[in-house]
Each structure stands twice: as structure tokens, then as C-alpha cells.
N, C-alpha and C. Protein backbone atom coordinates (compact mmCIF):
# COMPACT_ATOMS: atom_id res chain seq x y z
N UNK A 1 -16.39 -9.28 115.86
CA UNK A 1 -16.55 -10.02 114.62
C UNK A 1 -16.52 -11.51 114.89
N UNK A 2 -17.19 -12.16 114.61
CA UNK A 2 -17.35 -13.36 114.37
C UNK A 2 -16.40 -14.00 112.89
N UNK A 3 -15.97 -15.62 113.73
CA UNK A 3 -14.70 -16.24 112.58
C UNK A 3 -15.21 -16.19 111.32
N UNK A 4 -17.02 -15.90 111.10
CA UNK A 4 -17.27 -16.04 109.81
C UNK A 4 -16.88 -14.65 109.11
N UNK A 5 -16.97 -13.47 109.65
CA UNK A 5 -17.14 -12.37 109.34
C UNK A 5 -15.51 -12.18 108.80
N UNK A 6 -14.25 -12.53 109.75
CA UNK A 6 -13.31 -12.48 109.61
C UNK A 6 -12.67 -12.90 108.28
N UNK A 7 -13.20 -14.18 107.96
CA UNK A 7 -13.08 -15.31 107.20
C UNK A 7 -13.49 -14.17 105.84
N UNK A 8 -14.66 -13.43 105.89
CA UNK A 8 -14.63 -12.89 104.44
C UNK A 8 -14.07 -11.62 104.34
N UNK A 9 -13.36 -11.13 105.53
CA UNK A 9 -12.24 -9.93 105.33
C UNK A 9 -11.10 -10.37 104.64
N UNK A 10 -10.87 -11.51 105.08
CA UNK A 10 -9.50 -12.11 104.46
C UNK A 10 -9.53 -12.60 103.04
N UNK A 11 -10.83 -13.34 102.64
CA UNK A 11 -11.07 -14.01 101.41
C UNK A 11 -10.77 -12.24 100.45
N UNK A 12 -11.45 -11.57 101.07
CA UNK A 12 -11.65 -10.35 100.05
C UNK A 12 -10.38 -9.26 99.88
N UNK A 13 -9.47 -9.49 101.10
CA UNK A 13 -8.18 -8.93 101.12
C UNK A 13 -7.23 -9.39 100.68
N UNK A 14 -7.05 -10.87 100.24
CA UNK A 14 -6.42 -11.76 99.52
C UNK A 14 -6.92 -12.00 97.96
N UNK A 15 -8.09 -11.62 97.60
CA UNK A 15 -8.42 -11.06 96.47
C UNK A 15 -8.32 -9.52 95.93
N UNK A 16 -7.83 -8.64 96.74
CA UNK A 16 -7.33 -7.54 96.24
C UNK A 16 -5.89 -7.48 96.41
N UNK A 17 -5.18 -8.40 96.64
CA UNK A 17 -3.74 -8.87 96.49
C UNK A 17 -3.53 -9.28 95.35
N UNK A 18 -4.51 -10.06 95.10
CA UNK A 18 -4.06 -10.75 94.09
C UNK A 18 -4.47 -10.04 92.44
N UNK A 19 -5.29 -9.18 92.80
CA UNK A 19 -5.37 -8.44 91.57
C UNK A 19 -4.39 -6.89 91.28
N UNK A 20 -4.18 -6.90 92.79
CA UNK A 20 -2.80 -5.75 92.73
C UNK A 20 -1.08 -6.78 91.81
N UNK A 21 -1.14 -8.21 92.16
CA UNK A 21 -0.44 -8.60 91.20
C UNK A 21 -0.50 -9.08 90.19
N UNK A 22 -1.88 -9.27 89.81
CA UNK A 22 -2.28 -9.32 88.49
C UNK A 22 -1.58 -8.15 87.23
N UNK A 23 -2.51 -6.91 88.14
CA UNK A 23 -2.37 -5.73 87.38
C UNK A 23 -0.67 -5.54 87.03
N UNK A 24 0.06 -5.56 88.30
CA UNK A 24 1.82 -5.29 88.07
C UNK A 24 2.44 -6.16 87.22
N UNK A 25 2.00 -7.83 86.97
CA UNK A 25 2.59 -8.51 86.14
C UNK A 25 1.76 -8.15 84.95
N UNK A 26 0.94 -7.57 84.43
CA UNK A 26 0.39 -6.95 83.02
C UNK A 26 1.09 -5.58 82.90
N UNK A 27 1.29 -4.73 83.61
CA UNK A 27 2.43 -3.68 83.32
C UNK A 27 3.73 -3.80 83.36
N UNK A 28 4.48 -5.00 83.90
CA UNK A 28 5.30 -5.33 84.05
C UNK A 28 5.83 -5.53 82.32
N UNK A 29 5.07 -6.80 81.84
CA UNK A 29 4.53 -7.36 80.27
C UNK A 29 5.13 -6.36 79.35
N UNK A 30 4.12 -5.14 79.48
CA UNK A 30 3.84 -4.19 78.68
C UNK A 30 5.03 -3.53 78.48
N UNK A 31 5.82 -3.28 79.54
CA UNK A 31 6.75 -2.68 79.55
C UNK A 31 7.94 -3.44 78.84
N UNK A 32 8.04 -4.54 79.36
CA UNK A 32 9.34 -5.42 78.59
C UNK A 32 8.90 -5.62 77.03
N UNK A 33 7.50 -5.84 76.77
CA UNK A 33 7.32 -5.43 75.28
C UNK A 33 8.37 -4.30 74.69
N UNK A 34 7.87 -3.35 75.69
CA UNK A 34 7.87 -1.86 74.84
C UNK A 34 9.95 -1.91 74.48
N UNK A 35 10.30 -2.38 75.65
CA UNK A 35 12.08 -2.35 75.67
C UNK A 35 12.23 -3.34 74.61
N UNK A 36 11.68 -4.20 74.32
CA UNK A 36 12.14 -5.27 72.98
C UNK A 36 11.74 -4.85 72.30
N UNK A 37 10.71 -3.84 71.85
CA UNK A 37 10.57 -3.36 70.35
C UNK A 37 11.44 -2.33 70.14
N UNK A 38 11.52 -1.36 71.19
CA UNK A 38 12.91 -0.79 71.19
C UNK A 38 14.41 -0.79 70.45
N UNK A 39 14.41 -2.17 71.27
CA UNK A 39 15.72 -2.87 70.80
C UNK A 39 15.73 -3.39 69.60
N UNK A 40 14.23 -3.69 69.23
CA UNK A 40 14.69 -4.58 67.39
C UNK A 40 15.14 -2.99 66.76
N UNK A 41 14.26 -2.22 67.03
CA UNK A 41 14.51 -0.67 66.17
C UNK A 41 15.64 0.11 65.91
N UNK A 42 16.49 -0.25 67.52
CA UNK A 42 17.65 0.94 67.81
C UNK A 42 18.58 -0.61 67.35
N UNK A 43 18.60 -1.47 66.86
CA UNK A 43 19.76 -2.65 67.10
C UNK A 43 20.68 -2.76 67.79
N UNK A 44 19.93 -2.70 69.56
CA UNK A 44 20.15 -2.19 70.69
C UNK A 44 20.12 -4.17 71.63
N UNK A 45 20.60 -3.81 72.52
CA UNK A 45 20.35 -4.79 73.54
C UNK A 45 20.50 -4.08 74.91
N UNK A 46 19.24 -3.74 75.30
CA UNK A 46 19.09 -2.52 76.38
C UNK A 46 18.39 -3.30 77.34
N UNK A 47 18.87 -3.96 78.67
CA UNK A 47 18.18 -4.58 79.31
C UNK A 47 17.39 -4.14 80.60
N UNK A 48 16.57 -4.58 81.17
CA UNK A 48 15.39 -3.98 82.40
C UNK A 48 16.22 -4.23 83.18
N UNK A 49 16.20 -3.07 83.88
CA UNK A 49 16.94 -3.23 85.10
C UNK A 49 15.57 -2.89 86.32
N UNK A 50 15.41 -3.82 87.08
CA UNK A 50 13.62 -3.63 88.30
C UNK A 50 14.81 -3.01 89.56
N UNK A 51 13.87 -1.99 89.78
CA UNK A 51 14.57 -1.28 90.88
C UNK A 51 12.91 -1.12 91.94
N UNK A 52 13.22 -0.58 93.20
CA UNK A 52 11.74 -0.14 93.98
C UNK A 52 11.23 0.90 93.08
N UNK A 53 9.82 1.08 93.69
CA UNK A 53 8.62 2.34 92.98
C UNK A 53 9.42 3.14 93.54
N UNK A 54 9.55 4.44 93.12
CA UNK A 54 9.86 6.02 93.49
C UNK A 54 8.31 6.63 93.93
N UNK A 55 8.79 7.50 95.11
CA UNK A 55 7.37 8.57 95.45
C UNK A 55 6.31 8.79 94.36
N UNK A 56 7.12 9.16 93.39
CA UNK A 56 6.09 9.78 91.96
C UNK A 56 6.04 9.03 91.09
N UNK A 57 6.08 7.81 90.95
CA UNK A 57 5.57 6.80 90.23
C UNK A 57 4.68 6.44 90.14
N UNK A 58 3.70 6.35 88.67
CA UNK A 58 2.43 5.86 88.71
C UNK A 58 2.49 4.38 88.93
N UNK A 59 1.67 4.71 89.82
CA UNK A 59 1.51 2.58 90.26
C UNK A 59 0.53 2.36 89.74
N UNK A 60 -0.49 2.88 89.19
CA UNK A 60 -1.99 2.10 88.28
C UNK A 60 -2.51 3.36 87.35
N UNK A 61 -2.13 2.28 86.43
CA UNK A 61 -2.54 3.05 85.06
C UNK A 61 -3.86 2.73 84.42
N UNK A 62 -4.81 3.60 84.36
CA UNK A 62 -6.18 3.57 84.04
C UNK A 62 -6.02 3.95 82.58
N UNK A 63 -5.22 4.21 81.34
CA UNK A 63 -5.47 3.78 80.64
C UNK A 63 -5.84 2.98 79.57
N UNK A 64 -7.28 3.40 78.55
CA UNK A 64 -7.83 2.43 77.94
C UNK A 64 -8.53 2.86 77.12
N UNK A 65 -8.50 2.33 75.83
CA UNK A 65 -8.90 2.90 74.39
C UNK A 65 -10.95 2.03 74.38
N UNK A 66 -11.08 1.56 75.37
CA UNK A 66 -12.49 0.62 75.18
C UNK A 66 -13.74 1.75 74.33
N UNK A 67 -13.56 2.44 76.07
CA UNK A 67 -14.61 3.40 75.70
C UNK A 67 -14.71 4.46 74.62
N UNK A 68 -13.53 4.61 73.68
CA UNK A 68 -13.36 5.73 72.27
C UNK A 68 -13.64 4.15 71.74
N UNK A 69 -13.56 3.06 71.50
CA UNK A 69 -14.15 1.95 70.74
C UNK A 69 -15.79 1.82 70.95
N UNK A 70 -16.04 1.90 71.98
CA UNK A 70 -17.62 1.80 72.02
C UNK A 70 -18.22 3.11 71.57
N UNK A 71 -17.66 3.57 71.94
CA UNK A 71 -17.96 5.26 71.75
C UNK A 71 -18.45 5.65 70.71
N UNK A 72 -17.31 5.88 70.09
CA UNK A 72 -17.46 6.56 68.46
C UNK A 72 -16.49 5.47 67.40
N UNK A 73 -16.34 4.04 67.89
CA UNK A 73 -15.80 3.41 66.97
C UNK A 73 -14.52 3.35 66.56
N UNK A 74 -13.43 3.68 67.25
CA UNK A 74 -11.79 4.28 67.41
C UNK A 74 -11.63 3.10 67.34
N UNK A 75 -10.74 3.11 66.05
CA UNK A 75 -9.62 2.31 66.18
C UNK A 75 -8.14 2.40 65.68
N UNK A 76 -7.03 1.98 66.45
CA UNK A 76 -5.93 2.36 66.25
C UNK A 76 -5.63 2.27 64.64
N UNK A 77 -4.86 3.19 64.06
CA UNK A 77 -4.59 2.34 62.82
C UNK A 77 -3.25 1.79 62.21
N UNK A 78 -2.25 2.42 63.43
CA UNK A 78 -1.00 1.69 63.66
C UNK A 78 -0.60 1.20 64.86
N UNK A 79 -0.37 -0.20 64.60
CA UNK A 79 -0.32 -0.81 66.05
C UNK A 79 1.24 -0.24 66.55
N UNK A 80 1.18 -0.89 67.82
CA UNK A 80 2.29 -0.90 68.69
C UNK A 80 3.82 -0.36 68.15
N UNK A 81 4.11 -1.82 67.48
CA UNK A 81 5.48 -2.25 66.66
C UNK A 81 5.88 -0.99 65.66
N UNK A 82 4.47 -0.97 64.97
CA UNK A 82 5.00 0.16 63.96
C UNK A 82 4.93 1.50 64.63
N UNK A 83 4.08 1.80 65.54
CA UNK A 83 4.41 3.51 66.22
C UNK A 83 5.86 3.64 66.44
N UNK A 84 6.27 2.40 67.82
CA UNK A 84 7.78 2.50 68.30
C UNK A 84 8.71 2.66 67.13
N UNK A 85 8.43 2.16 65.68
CA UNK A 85 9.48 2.13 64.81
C UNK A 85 9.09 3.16 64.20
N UNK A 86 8.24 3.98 63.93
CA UNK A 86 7.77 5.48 63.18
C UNK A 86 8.43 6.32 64.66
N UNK A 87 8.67 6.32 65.55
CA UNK A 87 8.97 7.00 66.58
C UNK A 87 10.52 6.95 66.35
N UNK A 88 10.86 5.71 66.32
CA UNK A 88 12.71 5.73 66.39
C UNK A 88 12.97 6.74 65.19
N UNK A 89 12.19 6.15 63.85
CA UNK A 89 13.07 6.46 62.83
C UNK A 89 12.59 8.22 62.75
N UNK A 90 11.39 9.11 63.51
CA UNK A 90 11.14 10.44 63.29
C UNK A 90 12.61 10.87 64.18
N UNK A 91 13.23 10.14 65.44
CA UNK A 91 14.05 10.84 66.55
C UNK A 91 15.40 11.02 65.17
N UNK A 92 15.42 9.86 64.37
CA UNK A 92 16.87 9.06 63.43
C UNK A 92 16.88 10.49 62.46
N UNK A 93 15.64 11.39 62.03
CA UNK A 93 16.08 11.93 60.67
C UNK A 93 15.90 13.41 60.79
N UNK A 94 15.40 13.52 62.69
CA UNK A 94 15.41 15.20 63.18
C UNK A 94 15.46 15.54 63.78
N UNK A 95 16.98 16.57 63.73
CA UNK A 95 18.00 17.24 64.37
C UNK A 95 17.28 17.47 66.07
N UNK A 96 18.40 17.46 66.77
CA UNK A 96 17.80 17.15 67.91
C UNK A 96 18.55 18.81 68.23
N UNK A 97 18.24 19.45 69.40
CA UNK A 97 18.38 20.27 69.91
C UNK A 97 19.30 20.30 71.16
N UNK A 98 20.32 20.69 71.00
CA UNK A 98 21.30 20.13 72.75
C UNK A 98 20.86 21.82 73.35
């Protein structure tokens, strides 16, 4: 290989770095969302604790509502905030099973 050839292994391996931390700081996001809506719901203060990936951990999540939007026109009709709080309050009013 020639230094030029090298030169665009690296440009292109340092661009799939950098979108491997792209992607983790957008799931990262998502996730601390999801624990603060949590917490307004449960009137909780439940904090992230970052530990390493486990074997069976999904590390890239390919989900995405685009294509049911282009598709056939899908759209959510309760966002985020209100699912997590229709979720707390269905766990709040039925009987749980031990």
C-alpha cells in the first residue's frame, strides 16, 4: 500500500469511529430521557448508573418508525412523555402478580 492508500484507510476508519460515537451518545440521550420521564411519573429520583456492555446487549438499535411514515403514513398519536405516564399509571391501578 502506498501512504496515499493508507491515508484513506485511516480517514475512513476514523469516520466509522466516529459514527460508532455518534450513534452511543444518541442512545445514551434516549435513555437518560426515558429515566427522567420515569422519575417525573414515579416522583422518583432514580439515577444512571454506566456500567460496561454485557455479552447480550444490544449495541445498535435499528429501530425506526420512517419507513411506516413513508409507507402508509404512521403516525404516533401519543408521544413519548405521555406513553411512559399511561404506562406508570396502567402498572399504579393493576394488581400485579407475585
Amino acid at each position: 500500500m502506498t501512504p496515499f492508500d493508507t491515508s484513506l484507510v485511516d480517514r475512513a476508519r476514523e469516520a466509522k469511529r466516529a459514527q460508532r460515537e455518534e450513534e452511543r451518545q444518541a442512545t445514551l440521550s434516549q435513555l437518560l430521557r426515558w429515566l427522567s420521564s420515569l422519575n417525573e411519573n414515579l416522583d422518583q429520583c432514580i439515577e444512571a448508573v454506566h456500567m460496561a456492555l454485557r455479552p447480550d446487549d444490544v449495541r445498535h438499535s435499528l429501530a425506526d418508525i420512517s419507513a411506516a411514515r413513508q409507507g402508509i403514513g404512521y403516525e404516533p398519536v401519543v408521544d413519548f412523555r405521555q406513553g411512559v405516564a399511561r404506562t406508570v399509571a396502567w402498572f399504579r391501578e393493576t394488581p400485579q402478580a407475585e
